[in-house]
N, C-alpha and C. Protein backbone atom coordinates (compact mmCIF):
# COMPACT_ATOMS: atom_id res chain seq x y z
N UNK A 1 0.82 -1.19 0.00
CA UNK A 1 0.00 0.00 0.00
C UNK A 1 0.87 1.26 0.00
N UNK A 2 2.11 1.37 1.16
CA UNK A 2 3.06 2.53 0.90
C UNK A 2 3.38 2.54 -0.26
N UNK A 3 3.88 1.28 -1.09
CA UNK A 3 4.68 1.78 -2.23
C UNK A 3 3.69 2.04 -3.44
N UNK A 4 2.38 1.53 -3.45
CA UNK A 4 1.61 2.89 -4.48
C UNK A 4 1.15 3.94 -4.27
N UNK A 5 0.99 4.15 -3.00
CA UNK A 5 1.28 5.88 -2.57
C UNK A 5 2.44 7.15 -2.77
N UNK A 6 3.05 6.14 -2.41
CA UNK A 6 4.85 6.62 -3.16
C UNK A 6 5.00 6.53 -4.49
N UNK A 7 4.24 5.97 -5.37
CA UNK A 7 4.55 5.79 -6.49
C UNK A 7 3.62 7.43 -6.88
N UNK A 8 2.18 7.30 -6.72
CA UNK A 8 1.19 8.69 -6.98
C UNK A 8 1.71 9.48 -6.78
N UNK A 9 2.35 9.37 -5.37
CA UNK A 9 3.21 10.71 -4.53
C UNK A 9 4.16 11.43 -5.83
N UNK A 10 5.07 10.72 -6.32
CA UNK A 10 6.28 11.07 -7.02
C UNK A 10 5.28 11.25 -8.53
N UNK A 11 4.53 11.00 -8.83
CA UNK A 11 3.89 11.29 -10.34
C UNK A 11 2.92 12.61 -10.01
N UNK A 12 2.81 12.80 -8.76
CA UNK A 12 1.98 14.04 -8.34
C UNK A 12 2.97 15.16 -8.54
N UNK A 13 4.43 14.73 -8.02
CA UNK A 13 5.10 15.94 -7.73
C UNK A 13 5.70 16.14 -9.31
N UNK A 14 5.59 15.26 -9.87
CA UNK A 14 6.05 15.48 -11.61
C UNK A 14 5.45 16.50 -12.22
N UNK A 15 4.01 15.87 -12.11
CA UNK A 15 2.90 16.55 -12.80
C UNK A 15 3.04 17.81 -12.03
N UNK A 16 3.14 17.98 -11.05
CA UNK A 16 2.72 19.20 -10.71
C UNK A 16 3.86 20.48 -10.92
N UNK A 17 4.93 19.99 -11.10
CA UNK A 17 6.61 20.60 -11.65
C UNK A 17 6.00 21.10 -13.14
N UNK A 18 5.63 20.38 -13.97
CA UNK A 18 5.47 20.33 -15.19
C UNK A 18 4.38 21.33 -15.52
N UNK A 19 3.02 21.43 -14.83
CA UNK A 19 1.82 21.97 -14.73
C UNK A 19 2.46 23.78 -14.67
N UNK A 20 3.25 23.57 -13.79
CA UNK A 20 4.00 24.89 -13.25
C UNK A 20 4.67 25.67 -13.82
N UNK A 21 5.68 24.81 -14.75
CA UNK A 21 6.70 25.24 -15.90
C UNK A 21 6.07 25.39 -17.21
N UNK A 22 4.56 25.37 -17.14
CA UNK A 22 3.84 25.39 -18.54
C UNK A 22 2.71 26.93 -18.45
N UNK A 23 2.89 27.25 -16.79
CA UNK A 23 2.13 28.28 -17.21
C UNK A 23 2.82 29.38 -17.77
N UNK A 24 1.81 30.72 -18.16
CA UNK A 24 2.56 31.45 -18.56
C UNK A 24 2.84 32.57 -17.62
N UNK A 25 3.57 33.09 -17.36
CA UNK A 25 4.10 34.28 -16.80
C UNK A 25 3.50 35.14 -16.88
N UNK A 26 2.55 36.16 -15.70
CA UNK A 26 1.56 37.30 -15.67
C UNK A 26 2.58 38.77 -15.19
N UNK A 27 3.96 38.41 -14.79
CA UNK A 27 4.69 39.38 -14.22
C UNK A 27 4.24 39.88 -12.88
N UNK A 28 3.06 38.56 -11.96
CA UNK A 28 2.71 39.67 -10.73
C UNK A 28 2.99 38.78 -9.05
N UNK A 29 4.27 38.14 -9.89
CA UNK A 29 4.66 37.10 -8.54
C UNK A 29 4.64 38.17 -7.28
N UNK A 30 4.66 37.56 -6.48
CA UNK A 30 4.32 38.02 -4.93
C UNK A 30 3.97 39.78 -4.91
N UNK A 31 3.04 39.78 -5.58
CA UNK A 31 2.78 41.06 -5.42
C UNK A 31 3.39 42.10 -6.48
N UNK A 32 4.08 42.27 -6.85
CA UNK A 32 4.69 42.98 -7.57
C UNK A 32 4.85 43.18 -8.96
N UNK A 33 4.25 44.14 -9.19
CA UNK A 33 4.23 44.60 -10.49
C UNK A 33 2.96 43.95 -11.53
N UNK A 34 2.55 44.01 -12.40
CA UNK A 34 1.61 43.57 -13.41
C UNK A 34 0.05 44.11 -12.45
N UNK A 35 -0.94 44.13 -13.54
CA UNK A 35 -2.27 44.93 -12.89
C UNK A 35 -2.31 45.78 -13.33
N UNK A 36 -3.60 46.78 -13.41
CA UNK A 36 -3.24 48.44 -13.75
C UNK A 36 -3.77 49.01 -12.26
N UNK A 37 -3.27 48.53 -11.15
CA UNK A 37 -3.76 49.38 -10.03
C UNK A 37 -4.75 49.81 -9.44
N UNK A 38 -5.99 49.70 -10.48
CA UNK A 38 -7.27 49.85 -9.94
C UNK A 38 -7.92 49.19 -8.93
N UNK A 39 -7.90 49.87 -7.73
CA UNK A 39 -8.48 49.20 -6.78
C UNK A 39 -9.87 48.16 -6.79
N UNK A 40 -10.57 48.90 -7.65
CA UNK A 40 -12.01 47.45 -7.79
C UNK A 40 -11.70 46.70 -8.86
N UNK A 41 -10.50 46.54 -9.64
CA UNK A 41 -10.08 45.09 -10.29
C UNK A 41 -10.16 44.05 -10.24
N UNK A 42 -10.14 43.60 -8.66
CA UNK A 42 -10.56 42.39 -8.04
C UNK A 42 -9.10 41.55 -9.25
N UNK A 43 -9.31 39.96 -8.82
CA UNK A 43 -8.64 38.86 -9.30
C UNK A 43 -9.17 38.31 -10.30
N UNK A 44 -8.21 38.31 -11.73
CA UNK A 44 -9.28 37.65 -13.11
C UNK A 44 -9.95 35.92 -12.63
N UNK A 45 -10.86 35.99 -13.45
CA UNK A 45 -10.97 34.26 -12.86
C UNK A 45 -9.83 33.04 -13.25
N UNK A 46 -9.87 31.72 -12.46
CA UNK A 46 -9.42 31.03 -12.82
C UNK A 46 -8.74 30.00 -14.07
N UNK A 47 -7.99 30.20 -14.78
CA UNK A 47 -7.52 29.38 -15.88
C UNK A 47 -7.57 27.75 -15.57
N UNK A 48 -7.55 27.05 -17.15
CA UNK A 48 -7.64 25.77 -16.76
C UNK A 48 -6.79 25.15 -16.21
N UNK A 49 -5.61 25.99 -16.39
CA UNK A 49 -4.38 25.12 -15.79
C UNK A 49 -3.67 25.81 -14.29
N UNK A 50 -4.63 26.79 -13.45
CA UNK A 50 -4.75 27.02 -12.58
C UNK A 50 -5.83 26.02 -11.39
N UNK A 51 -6.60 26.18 -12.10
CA UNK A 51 -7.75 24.74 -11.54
C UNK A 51 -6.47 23.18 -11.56
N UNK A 52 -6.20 23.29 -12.60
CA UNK A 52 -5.11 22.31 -12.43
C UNK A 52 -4.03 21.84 -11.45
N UNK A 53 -3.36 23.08 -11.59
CA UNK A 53 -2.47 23.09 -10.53
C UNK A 53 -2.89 23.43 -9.17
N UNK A 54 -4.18 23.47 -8.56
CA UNK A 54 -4.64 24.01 -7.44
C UNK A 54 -5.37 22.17 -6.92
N UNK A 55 -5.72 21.42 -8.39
CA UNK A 55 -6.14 20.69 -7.83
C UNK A 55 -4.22 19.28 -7.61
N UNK A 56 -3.56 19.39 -8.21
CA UNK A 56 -2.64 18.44 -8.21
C UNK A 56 -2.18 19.09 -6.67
N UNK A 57 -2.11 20.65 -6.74
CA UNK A 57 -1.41 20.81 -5.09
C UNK A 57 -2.46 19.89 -3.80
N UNK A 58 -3.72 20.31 -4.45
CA UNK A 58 -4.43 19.67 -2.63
C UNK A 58 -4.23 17.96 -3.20
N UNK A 59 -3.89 17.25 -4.00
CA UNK A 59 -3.41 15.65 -4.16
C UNK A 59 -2.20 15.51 -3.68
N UNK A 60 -1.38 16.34 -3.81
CA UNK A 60 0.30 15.90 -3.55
C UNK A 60 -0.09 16.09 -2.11
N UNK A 61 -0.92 16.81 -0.91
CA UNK A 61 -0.78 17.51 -0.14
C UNK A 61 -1.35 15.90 0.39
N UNK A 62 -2.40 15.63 0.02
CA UNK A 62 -3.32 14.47 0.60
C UNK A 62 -2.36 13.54 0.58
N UNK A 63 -1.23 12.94 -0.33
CA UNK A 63 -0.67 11.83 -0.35
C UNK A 63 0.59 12.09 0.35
N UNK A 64 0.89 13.01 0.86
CA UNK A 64 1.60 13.51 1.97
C UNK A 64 1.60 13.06 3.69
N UNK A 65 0.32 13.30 3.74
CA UNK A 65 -0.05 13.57 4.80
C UNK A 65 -0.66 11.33 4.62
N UNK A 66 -1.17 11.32 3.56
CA UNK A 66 -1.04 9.98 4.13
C UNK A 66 -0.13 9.24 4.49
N UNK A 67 1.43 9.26 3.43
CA UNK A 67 2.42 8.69 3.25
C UNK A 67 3.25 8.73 4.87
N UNK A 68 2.30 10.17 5.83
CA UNK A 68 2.73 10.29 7.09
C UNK A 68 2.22 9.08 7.86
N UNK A 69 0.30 9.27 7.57
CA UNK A 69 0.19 8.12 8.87
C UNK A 69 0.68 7.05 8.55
N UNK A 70 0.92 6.65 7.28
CA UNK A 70 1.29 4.90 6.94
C UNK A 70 2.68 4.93 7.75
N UNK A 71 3.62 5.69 7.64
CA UNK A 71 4.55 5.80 8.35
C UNK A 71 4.63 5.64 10.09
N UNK A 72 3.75 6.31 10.15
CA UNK A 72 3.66 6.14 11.91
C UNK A 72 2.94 5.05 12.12
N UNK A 73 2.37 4.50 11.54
CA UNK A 73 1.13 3.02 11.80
C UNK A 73 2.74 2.15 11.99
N UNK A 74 3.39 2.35 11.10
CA UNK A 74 4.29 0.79 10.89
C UNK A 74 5.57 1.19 11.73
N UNK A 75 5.64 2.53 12.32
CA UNK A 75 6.86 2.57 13.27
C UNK A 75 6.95 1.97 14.17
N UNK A 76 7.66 1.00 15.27
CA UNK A 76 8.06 -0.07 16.01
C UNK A 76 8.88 1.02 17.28
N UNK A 77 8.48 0.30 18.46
CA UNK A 77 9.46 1.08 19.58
C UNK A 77 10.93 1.19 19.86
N UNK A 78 11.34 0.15 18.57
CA UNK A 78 12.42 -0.56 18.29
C UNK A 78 13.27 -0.15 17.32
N UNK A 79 14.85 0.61 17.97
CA UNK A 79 15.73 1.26 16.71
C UNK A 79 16.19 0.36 14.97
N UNK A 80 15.75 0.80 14.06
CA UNK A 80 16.72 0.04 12.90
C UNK A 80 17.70 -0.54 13.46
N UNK A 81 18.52 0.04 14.05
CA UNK A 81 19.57 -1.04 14.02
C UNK A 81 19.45 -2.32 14.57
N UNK A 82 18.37 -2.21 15.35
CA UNK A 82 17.87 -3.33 16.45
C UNK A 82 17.32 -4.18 15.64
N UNK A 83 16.57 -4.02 14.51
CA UNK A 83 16.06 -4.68 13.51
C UNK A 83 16.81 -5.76 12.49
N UNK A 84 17.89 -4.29 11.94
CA UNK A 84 18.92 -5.15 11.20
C UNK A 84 20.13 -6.28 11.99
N UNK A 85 20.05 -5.92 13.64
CA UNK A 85 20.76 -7.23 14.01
C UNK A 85 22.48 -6.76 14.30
N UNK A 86 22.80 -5.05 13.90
CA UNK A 86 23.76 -5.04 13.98
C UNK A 86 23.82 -4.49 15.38
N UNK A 87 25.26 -4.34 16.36
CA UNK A 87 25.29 -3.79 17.29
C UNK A 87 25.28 -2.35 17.61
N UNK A 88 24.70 -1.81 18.92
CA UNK A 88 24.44 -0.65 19.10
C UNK A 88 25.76 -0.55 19.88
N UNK A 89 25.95 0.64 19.63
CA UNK A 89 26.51 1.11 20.83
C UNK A 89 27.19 0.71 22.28
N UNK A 90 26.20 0.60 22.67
CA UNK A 90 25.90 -0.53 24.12
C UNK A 90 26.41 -1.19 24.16
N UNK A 91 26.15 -1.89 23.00
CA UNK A 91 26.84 -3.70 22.97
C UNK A 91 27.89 -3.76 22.02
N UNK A 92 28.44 -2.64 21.61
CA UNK A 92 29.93 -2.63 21.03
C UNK A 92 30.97 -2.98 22.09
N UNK A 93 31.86 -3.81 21.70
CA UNK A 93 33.09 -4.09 23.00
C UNK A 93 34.38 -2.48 22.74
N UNK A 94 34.34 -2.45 24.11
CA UNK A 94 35.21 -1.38 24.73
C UNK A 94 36.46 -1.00 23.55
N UNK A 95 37.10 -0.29 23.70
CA UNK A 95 38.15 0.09 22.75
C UNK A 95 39.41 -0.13 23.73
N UNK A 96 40.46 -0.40 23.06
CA UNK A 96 41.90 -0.48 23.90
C UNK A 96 41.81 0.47 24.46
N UNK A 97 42.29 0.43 25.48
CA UNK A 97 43.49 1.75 25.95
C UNK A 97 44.67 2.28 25.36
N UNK A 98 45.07 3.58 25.57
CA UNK A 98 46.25 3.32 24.79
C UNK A 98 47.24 3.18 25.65
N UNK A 99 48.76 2.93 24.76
CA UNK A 99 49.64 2.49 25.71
C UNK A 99 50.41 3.78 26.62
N UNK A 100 50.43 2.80 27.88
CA UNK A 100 51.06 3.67 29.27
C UNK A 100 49.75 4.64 29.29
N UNK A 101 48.87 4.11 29.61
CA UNK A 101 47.57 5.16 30.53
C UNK A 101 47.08 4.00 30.64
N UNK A 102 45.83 4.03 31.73
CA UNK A 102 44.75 3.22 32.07
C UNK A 102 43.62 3.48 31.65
N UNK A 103 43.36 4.71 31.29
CA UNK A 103 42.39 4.80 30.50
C UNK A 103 42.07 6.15 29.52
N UNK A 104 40.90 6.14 28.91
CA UNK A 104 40.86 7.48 27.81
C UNK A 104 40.54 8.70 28.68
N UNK A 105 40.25 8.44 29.80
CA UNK A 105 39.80 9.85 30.54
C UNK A 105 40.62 10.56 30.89
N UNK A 106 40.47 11.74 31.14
CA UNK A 106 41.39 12.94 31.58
C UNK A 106 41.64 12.37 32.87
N UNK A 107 43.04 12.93 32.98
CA UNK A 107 43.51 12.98 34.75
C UNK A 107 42.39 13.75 35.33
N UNK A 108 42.52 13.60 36.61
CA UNK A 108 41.58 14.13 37.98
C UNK A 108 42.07 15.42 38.01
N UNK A 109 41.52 16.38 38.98
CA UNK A 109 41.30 17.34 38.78
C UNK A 109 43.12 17.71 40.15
N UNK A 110 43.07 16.59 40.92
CA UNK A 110 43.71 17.00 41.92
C UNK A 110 45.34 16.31 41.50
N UNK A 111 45.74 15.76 39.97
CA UNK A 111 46.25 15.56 39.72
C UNK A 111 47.67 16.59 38.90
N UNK A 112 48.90 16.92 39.81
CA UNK A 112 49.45 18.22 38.57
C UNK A 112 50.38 17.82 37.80
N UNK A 113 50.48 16.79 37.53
CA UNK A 113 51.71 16.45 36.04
C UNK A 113 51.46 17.36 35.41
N UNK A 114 50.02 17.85 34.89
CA UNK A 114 49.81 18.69 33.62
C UNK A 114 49.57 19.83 34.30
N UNK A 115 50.06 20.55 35.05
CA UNK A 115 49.91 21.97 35.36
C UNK A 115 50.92 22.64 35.13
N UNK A 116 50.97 23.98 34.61
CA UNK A 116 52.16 24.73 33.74
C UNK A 116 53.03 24.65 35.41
N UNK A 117 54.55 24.98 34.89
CA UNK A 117 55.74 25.68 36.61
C UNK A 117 54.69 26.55 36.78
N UNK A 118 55.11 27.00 37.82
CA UNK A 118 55.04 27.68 38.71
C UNK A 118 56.04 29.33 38.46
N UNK A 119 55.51 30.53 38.24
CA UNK A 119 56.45 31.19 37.80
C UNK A 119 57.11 31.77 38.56
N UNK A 120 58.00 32.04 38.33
CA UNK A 120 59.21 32.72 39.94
C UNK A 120 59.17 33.96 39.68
C-alpha cells in the first residue's frame, strides 16, 4: 500500500513541476508589479491550468499527509539497528586503551603532572 502511494506521490510531484513550468508568466509574482492598479479590479478568474495546478497541489498535499500516517502506523518502539541485528553502541566491546595510561579519561582534577611551573 506505501509503495503505491509513493509511487502517486512522485507522479503528483512530476505533474505538478510540469503543470507549473507550462504556465505562462503574468509578471505579478508576490505582489509585484503587473495589474493596472485599480483598486475594484478584483482577481481575473481562474484558468484551466490554474484549476489544475490548485487541484494536483491539494493531491500531492493528501498523499503527503497519508504517506505520514502509513509511516507512523508501521513505526516499532524498536531502533533500525535493532532490527537489522547489527550492534548498538551498548553492545559494542570497549576500545583499547592506549599504551602507558589506564584509560581514555582525563587525569583528575587533583592531579598536577599537567599543570604549567610555577612562575618565579
Amino acid at each position: 500500500m506505501q509503495n503505491v502511494v509513493l509511487i502517486v506521490h512522485l507522479l503528483l510531484a512530476l505533474s505538478l513541476i510540469g503543470v507549473v513550468w507550462g504556465q505562462r508568466s503574468e509578471g505579478g509574482g508576490l505582489g509585484i508589479g503587473g495589474g493596472d492598479g485599480a483598486p475594484g479590479a478584483g482577481r481575473p478568474p481562474l484558468t484551466a491550468m490554474a484549476k489544475l495546478t490548485w487541484a494536483l497541489a491539494v493531491a500531492f498535499i493528501a498523499t503527503s499527509l497519508t504517506l505520514t500516517v502509513i509511516a507512523a502506523q508501521q513505526s516499532a518502539t524498536t531502533s533500525v539497528l535493532d532490527r537489522l541485528g547489527t550492534p548498538t553502541p551498548a553492545s559494542a566491546p570497549a576500545l583499547p586503551a592506549l599504551p602507558g595510561s589506564d584509560s581514555l579519561l582525563p587525569p583528575p582534577v587533583t592531579d598536577d603532572s599537567l599543570a604549567p611551573p610555577a612562575a618565579d
